[in-house]
N, C-alpha and C. Protein backbone atom coordinates (compact mmCIF):
# COMPACT_ATOMS: atom_id res chain seq x y z
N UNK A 1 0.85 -1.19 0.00
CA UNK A 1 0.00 0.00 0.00
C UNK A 1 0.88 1.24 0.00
N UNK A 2 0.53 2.35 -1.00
CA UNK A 2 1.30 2.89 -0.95
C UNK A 2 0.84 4.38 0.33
N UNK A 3 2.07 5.57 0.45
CA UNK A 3 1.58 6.32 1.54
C UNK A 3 0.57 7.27 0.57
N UNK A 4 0.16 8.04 1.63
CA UNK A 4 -0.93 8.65 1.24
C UNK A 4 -0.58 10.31 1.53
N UNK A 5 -1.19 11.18 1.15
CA UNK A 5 -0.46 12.83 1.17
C UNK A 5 -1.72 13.58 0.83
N UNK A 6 -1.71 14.33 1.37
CA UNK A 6 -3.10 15.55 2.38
C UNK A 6 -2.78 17.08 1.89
N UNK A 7 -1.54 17.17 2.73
CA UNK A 7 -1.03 18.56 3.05
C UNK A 7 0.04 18.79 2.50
N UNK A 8 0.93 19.66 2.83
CA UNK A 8 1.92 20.43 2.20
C UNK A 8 3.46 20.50 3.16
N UNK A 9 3.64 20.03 4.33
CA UNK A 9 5.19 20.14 4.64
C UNK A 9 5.45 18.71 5.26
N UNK A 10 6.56 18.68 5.37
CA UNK A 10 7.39 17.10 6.49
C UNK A 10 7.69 16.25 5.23
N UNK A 11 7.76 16.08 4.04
CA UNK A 11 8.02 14.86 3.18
C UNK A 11 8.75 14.16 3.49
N UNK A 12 9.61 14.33 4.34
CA UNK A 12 11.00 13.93 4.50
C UNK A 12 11.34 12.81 5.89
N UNK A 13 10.21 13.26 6.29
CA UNK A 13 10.10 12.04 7.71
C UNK A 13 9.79 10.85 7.84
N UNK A 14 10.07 10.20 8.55
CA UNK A 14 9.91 8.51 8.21
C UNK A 14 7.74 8.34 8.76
N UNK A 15 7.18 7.97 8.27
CA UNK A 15 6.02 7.68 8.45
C UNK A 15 5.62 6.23 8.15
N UNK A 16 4.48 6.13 8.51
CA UNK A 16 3.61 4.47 8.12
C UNK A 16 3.26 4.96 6.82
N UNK A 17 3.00 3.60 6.22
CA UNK A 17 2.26 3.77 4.56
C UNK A 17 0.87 4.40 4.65
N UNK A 18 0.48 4.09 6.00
CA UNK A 18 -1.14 4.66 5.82
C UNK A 18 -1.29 6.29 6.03
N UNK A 19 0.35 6.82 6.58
CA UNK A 19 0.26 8.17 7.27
C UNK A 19 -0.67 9.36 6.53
N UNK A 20 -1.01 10.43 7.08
CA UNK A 20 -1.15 11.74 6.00
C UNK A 20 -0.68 12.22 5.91
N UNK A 21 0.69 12.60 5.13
CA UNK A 21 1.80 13.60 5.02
C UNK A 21 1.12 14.48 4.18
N UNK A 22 2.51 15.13 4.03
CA UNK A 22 2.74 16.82 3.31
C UNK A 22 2.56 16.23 1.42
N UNK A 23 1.78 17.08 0.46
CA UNK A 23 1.95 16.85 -0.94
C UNK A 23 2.45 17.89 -1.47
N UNK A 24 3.11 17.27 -2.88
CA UNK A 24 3.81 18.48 -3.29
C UNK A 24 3.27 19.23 -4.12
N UNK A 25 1.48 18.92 -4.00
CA UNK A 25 0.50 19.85 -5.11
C UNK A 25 0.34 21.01 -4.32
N UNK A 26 0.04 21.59 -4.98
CA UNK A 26 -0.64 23.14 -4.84
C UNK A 26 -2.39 22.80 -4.52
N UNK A 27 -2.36 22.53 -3.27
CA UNK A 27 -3.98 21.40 -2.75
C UNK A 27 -5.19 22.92 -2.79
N UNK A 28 -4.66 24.10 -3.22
CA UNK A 28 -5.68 25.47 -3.09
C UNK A 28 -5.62 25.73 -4.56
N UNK A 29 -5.05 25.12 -5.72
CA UNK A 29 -5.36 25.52 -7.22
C UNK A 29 -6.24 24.96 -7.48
N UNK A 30 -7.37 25.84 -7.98
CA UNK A 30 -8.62 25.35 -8.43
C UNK A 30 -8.83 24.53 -9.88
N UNK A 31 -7.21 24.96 -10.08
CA UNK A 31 -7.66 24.59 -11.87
C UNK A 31 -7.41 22.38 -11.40
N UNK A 32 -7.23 22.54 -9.51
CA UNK A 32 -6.59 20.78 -9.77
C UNK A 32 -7.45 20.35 -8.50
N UNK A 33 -8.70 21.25 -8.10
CA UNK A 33 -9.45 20.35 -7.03
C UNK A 33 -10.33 19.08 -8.47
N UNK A 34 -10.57 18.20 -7.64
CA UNK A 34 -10.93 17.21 -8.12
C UNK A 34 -12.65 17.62 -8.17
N UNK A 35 -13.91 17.09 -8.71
CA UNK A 35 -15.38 16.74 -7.61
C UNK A 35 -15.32 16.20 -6.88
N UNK A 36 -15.71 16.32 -5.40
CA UNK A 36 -15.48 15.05 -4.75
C UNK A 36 -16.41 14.23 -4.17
N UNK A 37 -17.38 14.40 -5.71
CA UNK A 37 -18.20 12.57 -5.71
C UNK A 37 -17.35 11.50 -6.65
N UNK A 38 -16.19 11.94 -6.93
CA UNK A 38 -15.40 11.52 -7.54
C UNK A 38 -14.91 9.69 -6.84
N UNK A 39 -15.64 8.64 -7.18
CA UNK A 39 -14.86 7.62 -6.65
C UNK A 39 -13.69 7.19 -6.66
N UNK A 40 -13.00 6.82 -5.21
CA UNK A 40 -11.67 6.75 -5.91
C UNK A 40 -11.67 5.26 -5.98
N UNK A 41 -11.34 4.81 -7.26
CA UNK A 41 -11.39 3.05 -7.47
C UNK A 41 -10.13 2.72 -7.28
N UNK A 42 -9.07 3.25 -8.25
CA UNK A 42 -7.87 3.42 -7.44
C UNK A 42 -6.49 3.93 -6.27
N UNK A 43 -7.18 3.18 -5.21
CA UNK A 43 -6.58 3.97 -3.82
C UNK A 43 -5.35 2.68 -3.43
N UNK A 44 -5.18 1.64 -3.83
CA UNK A 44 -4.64 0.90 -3.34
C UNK A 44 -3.43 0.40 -3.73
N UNK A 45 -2.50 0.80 -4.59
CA UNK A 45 -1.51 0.24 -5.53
C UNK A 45 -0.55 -0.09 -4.70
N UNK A 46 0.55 -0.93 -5.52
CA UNK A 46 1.49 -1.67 -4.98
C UNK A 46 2.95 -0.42 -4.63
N UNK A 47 3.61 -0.99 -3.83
CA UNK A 47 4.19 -0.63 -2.91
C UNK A 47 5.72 -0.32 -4.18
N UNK A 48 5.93 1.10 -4.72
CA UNK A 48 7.13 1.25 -5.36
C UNK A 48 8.01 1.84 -4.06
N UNK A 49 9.01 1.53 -3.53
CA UNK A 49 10.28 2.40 -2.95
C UNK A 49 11.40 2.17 -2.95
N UNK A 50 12.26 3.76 -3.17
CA UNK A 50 13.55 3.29 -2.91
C UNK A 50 14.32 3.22 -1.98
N UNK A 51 15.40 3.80 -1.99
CA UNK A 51 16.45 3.38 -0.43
C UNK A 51 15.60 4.77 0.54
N UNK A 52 15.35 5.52 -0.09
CA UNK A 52 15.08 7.23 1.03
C UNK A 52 13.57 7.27 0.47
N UNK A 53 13.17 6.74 -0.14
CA UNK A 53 11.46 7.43 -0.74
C UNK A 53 10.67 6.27 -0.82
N UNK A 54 9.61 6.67 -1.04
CA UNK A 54 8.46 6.08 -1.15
C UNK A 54 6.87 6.62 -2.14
N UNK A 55 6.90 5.50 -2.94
CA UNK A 55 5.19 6.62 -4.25
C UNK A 55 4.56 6.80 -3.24
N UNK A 56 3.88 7.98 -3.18
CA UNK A 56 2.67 8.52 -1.80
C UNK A 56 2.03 9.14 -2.65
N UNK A 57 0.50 8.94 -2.62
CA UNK A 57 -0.63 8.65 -3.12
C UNK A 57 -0.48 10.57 -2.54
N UNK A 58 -1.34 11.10 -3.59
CA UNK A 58 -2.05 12.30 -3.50
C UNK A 58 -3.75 11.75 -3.28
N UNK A 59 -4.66 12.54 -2.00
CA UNK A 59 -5.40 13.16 -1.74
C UNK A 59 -6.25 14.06 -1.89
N UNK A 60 -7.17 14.55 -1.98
CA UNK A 60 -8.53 13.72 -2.70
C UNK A 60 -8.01 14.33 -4.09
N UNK A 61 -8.33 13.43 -4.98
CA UNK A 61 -8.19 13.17 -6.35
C UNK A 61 -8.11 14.61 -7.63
N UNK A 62 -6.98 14.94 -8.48
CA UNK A 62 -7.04 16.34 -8.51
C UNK A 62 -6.56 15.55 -10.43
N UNK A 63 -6.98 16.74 -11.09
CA UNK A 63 -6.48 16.51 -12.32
C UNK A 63 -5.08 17.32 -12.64
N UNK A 64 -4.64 17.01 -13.62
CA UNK A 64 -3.73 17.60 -14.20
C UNK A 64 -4.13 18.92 -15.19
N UNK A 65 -3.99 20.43 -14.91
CA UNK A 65 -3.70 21.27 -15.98
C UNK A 65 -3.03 21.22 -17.76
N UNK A 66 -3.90 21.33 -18.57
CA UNK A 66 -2.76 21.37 -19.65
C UNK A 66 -2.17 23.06 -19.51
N UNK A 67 -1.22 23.11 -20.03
CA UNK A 67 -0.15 24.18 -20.04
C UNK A 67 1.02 24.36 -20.91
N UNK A 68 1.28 25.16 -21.68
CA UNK A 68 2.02 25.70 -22.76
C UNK A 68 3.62 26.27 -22.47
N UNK A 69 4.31 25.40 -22.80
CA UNK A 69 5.92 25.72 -21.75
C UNK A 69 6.63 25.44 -23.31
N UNK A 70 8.01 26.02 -23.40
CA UNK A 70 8.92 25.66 -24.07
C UNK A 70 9.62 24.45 -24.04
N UNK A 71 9.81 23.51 -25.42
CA UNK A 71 10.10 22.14 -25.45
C UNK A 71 12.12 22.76 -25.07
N UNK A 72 12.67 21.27 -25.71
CA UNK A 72 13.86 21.40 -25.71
C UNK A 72 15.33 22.12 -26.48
N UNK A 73 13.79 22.05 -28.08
CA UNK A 73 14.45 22.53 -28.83
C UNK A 73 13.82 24.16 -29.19
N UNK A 74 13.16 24.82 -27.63
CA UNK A 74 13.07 26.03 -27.97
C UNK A 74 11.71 26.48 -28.62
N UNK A 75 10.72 25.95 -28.46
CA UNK A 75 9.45 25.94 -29.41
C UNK A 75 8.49 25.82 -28.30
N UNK A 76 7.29 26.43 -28.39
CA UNK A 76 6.27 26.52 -27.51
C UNK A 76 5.42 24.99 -27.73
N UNK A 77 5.15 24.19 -26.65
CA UNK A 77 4.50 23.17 -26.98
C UNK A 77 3.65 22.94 -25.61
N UNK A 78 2.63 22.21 -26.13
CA UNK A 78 1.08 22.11 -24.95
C UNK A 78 1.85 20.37 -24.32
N UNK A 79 1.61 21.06 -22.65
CA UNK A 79 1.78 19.46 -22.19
C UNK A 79 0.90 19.45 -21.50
N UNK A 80 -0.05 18.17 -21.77
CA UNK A 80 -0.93 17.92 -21.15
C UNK A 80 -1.19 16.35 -21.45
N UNK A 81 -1.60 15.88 -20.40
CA UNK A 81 -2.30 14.31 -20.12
C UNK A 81 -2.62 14.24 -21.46
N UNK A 82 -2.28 12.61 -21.57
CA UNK A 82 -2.56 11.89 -22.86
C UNK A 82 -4.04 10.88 -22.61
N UNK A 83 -5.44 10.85 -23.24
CA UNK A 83 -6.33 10.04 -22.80
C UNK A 83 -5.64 8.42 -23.28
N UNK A 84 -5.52 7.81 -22.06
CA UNK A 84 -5.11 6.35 -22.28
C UNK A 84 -3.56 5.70 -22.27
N UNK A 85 -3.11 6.83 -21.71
CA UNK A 85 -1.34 7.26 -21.41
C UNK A 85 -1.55 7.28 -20.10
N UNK A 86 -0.59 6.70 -19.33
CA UNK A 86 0.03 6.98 -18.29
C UNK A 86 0.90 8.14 -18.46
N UNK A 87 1.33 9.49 -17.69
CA UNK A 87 2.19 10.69 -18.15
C UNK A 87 3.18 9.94 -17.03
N UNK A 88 4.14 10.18 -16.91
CA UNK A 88 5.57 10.52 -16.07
C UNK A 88 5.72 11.86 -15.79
N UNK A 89 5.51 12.86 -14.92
CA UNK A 89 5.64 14.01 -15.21
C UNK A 89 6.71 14.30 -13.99
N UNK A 90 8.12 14.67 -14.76
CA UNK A 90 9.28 14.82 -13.79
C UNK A 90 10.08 16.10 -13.62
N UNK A 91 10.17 16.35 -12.34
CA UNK A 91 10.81 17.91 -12.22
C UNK A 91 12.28 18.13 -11.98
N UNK A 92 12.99 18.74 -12.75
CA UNK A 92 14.42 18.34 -12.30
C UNK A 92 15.08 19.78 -12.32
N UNK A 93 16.49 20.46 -12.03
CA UNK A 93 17.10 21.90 -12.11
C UNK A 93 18.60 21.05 -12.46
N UNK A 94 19.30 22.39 -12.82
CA UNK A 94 20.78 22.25 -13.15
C UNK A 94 21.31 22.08 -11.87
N UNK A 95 21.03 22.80 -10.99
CA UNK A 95 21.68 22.66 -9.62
C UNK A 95 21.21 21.51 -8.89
N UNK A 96 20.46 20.79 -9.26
CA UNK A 96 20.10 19.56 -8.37
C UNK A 96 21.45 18.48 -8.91
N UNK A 97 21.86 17.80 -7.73
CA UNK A 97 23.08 16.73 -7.76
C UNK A 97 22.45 15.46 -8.18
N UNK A 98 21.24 15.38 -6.97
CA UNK A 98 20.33 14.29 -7.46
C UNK A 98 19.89 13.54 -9.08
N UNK A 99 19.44 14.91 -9.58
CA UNK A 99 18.67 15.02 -10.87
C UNK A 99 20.06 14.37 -11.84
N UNK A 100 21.58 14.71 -11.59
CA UNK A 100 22.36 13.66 -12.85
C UNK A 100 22.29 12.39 -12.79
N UNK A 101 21.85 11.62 -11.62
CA UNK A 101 21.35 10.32 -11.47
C UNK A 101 20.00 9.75 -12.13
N UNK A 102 19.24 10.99 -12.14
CA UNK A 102 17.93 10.34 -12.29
C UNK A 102 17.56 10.61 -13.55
N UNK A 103 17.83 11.45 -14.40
CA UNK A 103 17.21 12.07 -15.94
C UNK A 103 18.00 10.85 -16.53
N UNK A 104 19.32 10.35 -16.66
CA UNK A 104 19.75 9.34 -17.34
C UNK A 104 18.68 7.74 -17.11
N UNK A 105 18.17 7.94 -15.70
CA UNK A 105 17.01 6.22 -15.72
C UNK A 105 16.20 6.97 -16.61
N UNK A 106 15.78 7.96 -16.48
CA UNK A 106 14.34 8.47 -16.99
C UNK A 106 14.23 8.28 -18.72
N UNK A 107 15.44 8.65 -19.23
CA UNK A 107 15.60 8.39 -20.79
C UNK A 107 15.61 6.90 -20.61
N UNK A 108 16.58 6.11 -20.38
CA UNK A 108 16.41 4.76 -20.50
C UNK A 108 14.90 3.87 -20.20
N UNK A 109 14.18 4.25 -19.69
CA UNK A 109 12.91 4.15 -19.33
C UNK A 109 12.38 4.37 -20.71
N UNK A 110 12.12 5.54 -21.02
CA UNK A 110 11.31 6.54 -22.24
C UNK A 110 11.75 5.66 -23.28
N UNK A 111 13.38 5.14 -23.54
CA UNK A 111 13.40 4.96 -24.51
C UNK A 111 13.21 3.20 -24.87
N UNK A 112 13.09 2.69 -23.75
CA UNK A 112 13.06 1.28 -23.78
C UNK A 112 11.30 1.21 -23.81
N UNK A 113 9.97 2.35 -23.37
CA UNK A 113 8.79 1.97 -23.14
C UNK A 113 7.73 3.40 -23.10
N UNK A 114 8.98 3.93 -23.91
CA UNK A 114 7.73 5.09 -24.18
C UNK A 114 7.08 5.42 -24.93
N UNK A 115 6.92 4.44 -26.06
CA UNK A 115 5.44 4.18 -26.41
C UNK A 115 4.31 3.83 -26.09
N UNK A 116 4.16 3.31 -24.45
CA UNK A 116 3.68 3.14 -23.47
C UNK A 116 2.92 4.14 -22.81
N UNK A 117 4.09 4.70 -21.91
CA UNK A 117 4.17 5.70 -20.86
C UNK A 117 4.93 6.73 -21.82
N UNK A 118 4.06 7.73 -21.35
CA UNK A 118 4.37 9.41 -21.84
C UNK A 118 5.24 9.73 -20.69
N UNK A 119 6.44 10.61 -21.14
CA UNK A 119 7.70 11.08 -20.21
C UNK A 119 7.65 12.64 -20.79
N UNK A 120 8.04 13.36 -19.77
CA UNK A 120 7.99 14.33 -19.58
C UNK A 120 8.86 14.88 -18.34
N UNK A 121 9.82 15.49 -18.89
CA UNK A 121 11.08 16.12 -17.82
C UNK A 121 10.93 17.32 -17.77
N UNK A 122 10.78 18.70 -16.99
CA UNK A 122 10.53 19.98 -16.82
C UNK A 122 11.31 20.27 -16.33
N UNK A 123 12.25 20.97 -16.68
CA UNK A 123 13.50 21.94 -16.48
C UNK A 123 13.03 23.56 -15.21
N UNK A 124 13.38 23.03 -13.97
CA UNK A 124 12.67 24.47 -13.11
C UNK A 124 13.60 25.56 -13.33
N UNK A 125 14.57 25.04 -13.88
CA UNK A 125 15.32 26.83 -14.02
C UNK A 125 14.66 27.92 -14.35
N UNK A 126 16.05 28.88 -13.69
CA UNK A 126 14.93 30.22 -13.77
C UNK A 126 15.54 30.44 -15.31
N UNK A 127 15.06 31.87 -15.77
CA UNK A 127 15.76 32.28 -17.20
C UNK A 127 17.17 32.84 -17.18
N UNK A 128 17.21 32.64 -15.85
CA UNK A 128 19.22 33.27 -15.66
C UNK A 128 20.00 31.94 -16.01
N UNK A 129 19.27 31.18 -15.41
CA UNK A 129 20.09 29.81 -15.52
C UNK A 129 19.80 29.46 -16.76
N UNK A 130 19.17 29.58 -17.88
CA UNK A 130 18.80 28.67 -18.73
C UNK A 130 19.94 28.23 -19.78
N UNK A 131 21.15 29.29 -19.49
CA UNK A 131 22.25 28.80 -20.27
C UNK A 131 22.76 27.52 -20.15
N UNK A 132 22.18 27.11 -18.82
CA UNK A 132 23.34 25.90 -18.35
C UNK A 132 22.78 24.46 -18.75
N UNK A 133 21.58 24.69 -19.39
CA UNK A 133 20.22 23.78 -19.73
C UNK A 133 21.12 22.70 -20.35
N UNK A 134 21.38 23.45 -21.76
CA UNK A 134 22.18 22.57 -22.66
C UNK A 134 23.29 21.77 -22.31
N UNK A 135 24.04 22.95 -21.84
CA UNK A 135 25.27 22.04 -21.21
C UNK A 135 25.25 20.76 -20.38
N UNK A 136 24.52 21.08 -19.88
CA UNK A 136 24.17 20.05 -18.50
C UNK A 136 23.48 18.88 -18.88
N UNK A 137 22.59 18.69 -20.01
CA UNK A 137 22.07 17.60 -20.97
C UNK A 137 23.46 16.72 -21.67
N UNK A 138 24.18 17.90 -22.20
CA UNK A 138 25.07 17.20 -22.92
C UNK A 138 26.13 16.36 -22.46
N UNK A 139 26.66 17.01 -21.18
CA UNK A 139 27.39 16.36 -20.27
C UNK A 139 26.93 14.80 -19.61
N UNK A 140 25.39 15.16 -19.46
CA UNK A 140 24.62 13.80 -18.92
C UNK A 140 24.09 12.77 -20.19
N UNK A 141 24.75 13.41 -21.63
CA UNK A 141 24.39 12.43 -22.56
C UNK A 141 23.17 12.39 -22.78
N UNK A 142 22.30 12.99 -22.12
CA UNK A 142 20.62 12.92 -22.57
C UNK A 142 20.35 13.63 -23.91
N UNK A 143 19.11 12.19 -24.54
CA UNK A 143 19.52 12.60 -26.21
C UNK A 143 17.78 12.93 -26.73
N UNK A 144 17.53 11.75 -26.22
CA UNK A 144 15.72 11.23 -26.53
C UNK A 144 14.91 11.67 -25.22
N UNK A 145 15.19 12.09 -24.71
CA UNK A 145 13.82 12.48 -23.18
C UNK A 145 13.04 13.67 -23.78
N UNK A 146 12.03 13.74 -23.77
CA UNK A 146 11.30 14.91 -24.32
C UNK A 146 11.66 15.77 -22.87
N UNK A 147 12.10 17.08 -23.52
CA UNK A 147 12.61 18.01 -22.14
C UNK A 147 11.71 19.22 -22.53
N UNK A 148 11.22 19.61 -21.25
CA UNK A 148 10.23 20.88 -20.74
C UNK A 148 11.21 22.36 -20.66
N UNK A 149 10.77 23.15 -20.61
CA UNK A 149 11.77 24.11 -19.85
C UNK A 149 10.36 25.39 -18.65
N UNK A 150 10.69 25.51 -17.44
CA UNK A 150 9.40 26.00 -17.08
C UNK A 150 9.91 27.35 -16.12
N UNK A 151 10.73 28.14 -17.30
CA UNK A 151 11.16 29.31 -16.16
C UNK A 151 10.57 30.23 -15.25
N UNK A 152 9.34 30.83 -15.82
CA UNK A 152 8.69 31.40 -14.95
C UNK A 152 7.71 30.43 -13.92
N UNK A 153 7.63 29.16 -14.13
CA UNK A 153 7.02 28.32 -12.98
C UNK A 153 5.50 28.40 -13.19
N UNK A 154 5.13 28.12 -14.56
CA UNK A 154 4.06 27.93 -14.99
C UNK A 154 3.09 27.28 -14.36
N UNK A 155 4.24 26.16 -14.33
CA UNK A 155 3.33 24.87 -13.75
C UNK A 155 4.36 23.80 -12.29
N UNK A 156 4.87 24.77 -12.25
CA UNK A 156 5.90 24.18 -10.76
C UNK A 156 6.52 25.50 -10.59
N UNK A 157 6.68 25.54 -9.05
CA UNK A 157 7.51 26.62 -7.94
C UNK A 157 7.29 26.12 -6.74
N UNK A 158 8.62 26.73 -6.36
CA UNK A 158 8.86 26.33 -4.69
C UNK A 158 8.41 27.25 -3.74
N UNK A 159 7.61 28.19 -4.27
CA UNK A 159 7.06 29.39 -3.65
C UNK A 159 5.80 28.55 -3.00
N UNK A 160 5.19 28.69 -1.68
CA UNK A 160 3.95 28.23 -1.35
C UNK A 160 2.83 29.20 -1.60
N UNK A 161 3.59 30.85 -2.34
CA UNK A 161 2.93 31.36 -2.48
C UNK A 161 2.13 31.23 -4.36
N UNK A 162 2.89 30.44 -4.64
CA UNK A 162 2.44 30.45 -6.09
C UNK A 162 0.95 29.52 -6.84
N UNK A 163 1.00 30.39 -7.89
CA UNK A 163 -0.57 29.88 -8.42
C UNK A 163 -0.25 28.87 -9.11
N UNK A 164 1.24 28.11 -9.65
CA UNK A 164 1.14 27.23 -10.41
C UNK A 164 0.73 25.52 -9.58
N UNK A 165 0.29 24.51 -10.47
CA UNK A 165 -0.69 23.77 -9.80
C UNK A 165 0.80 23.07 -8.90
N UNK A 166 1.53 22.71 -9.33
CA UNK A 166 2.49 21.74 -8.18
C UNK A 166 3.74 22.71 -7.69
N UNK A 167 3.58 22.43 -6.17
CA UNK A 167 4.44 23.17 -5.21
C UNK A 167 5.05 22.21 -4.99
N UNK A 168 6.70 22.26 -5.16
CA UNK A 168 7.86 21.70 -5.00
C UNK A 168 8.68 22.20 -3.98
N UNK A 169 7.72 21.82 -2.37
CA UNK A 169 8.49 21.86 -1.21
C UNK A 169 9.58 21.03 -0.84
N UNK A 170 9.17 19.86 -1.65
CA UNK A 170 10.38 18.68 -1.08
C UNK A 170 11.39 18.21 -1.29
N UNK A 171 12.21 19.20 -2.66
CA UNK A 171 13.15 18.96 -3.24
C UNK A 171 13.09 18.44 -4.48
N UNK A 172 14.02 18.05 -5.22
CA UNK A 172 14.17 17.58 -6.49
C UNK A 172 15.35 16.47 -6.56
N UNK A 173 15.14 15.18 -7.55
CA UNK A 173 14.02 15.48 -8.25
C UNK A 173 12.38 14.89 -7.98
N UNK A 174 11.50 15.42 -8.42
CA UNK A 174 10.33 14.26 -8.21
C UNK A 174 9.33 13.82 -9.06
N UNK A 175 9.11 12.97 -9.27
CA UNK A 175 8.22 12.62 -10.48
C UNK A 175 7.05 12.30 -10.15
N UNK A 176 5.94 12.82 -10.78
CA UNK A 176 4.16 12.68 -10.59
C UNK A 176 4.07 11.60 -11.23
N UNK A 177 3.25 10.74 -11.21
CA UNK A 177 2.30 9.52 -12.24
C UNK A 177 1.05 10.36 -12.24
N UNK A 178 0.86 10.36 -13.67
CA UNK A 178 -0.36 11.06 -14.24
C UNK A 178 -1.27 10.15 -14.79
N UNK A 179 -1.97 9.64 -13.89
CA UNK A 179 -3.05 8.39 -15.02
C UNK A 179 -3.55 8.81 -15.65
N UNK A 180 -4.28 7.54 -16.59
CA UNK A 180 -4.48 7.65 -18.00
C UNK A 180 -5.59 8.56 -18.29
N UNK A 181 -6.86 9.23 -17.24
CA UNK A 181 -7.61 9.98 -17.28
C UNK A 181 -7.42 11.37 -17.02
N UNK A 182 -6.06 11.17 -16.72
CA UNK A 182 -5.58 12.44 -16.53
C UNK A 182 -5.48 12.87 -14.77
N UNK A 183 -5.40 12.30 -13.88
CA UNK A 183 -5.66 12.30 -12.59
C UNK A 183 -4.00 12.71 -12.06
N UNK A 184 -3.75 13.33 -11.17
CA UNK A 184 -2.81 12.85 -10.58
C UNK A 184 -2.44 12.49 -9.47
N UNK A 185 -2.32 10.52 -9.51
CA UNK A 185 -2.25 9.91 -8.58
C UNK A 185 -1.48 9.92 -7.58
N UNK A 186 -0.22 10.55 -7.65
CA UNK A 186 0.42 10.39 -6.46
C UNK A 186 2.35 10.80 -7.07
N UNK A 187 3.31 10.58 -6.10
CA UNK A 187 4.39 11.44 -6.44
C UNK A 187 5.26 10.25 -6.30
N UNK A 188 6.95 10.72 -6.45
CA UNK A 188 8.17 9.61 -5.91
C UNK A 188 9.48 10.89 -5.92
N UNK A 189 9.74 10.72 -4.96
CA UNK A 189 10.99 12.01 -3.96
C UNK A 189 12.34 11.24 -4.80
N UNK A 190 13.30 11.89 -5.42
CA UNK A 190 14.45 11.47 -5.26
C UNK A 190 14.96 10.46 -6.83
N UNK A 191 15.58 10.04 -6.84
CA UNK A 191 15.77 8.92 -7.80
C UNK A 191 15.05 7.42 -8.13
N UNK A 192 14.98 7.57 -8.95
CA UNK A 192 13.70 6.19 -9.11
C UNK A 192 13.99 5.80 -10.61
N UNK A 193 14.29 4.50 -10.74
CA UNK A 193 14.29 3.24 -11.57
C UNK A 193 12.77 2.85 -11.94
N UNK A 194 12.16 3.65 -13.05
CA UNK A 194 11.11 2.90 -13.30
C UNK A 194 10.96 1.68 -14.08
N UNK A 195 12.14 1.32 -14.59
CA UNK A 195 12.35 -0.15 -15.11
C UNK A 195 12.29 -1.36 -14.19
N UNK A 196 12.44 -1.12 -12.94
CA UNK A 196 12.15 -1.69 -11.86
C UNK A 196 11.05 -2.50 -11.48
N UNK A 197 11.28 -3.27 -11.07
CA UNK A 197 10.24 -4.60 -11.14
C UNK A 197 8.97 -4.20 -9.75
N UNK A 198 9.34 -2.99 -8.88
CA UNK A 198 8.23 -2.84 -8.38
C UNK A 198 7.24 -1.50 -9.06
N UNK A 199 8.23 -0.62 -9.89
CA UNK A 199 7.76 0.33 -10.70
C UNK A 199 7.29 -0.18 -11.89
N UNK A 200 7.29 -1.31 -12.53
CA UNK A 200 6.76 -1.41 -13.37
C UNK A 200 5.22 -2.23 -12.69
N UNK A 201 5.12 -2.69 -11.54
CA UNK A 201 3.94 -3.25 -11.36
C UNK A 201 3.11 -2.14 -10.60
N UNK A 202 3.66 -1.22 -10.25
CA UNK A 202 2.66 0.28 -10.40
C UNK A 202 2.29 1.35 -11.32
N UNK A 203 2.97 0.88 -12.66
CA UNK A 203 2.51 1.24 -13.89
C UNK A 203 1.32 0.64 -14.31
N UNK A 204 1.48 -0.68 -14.45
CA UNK A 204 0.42 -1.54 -14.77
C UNK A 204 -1.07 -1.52 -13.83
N UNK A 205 -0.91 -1.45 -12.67
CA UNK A 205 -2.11 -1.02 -11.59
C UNK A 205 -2.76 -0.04 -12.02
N UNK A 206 -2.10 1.24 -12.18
CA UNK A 206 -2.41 2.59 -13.31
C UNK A 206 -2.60 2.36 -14.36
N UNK A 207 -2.48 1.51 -15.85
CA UNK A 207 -2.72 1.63 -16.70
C UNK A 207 -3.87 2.14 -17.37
N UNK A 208 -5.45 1.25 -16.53
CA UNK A 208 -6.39 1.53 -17.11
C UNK A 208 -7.11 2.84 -15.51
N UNK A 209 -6.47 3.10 -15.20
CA UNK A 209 -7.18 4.47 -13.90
C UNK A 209 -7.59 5.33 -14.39
């Protein structure tokens, strides 16, 4: 069972799977309250974690925004939930240490099963940093990941004051699962192997959600 997430601070503390922790949505953007005669059919999925994290289920049930951000190669493009796609939706910066570990699984993933699962990497730099975008891809060899760029924080900031729908209190990097209706089910803190034999059996739980 995986944990479950309410509110907005503590990610970082050791809890039970059933706990109510802190989420890293923006739980006051209207464009991502859910209805909530909304059944949730899927509340129960299998248990993905790694050495420091754990998938923790987002609370009560919120959709995903589409939103218009610059791709990789510099061009305005709409990202939004695919009907019948699982999304990957992953947040990463130049300054995160973490993030050179994890964008290299994330392509290998994409490129071994992303005809599958939709991937999606969002670059939080600001526009000062955006020089270092490239560099920092090239160095990490990333060739095929469809890359975001989201400087003004369209759709992610670490501000609790901000209107964009996901607040990134807990660090980077972290990746959303966006089911196939467009929902978003729940998060994963840190580095994560979704080729992984417990990540791939929480893909499949999600497939048809």
């Amino acid at each position: 069972m995986a944990e479950k997430s309410t509110t907005l601070l503590y990610l970082d503390q050791a809890i039970s799977r059933r706990t109510v922790l802190t989420s890293l949505i923006g739980l006051g953007s209207p464009q991502l309250m859910a209805n909530a005669s909304v059944a949730e059919e899927f509340d129960n999925p299998p248990v993905f974690a790694t050495v420091r994290h754990q998938f923790t289920l987002i609370e009560p049930a919120m959709q995903m925004p589409a939103v218009t951000l610059m791709d990789g190669a510099d061009r305005r493009t709409r990202l939004a939930p695919i009907p019948g796609k699982i999304l990957l939706l992953n947040f990463w910066a130049t300054w995160c240490e973490a993030c050179q570990l994890d964008l290299p699984l994330l392509e290998r993933f994409h490129d071994a099963i992303g005809e599958r699962v939709r991937v999606a990497a969002v670059s939080t730099d600001t526009a000062e940093q955006r020089g270092r975008i490239k560099p920092y891809l090239n160095r990490l060899s990333i060739r095929s990941l469809p890359i975001y760029l989201d400087p003004e924080g369209r759709l992610a900031s670490s501000s609790v004051s901000t209107e964009a729908p996901f607040v990134l209190l807990g660090g980077m990097p972290v990746t959303y699962l966006i089911t196939p209706s467009g929902r978003v089910a729940g998060y994963i803190l840190g580095v994560a192997d979704w080729l992984a034999e417990d990540a791939q059996k929480l893909l499949a739980y999600y497939k048809r959600a």
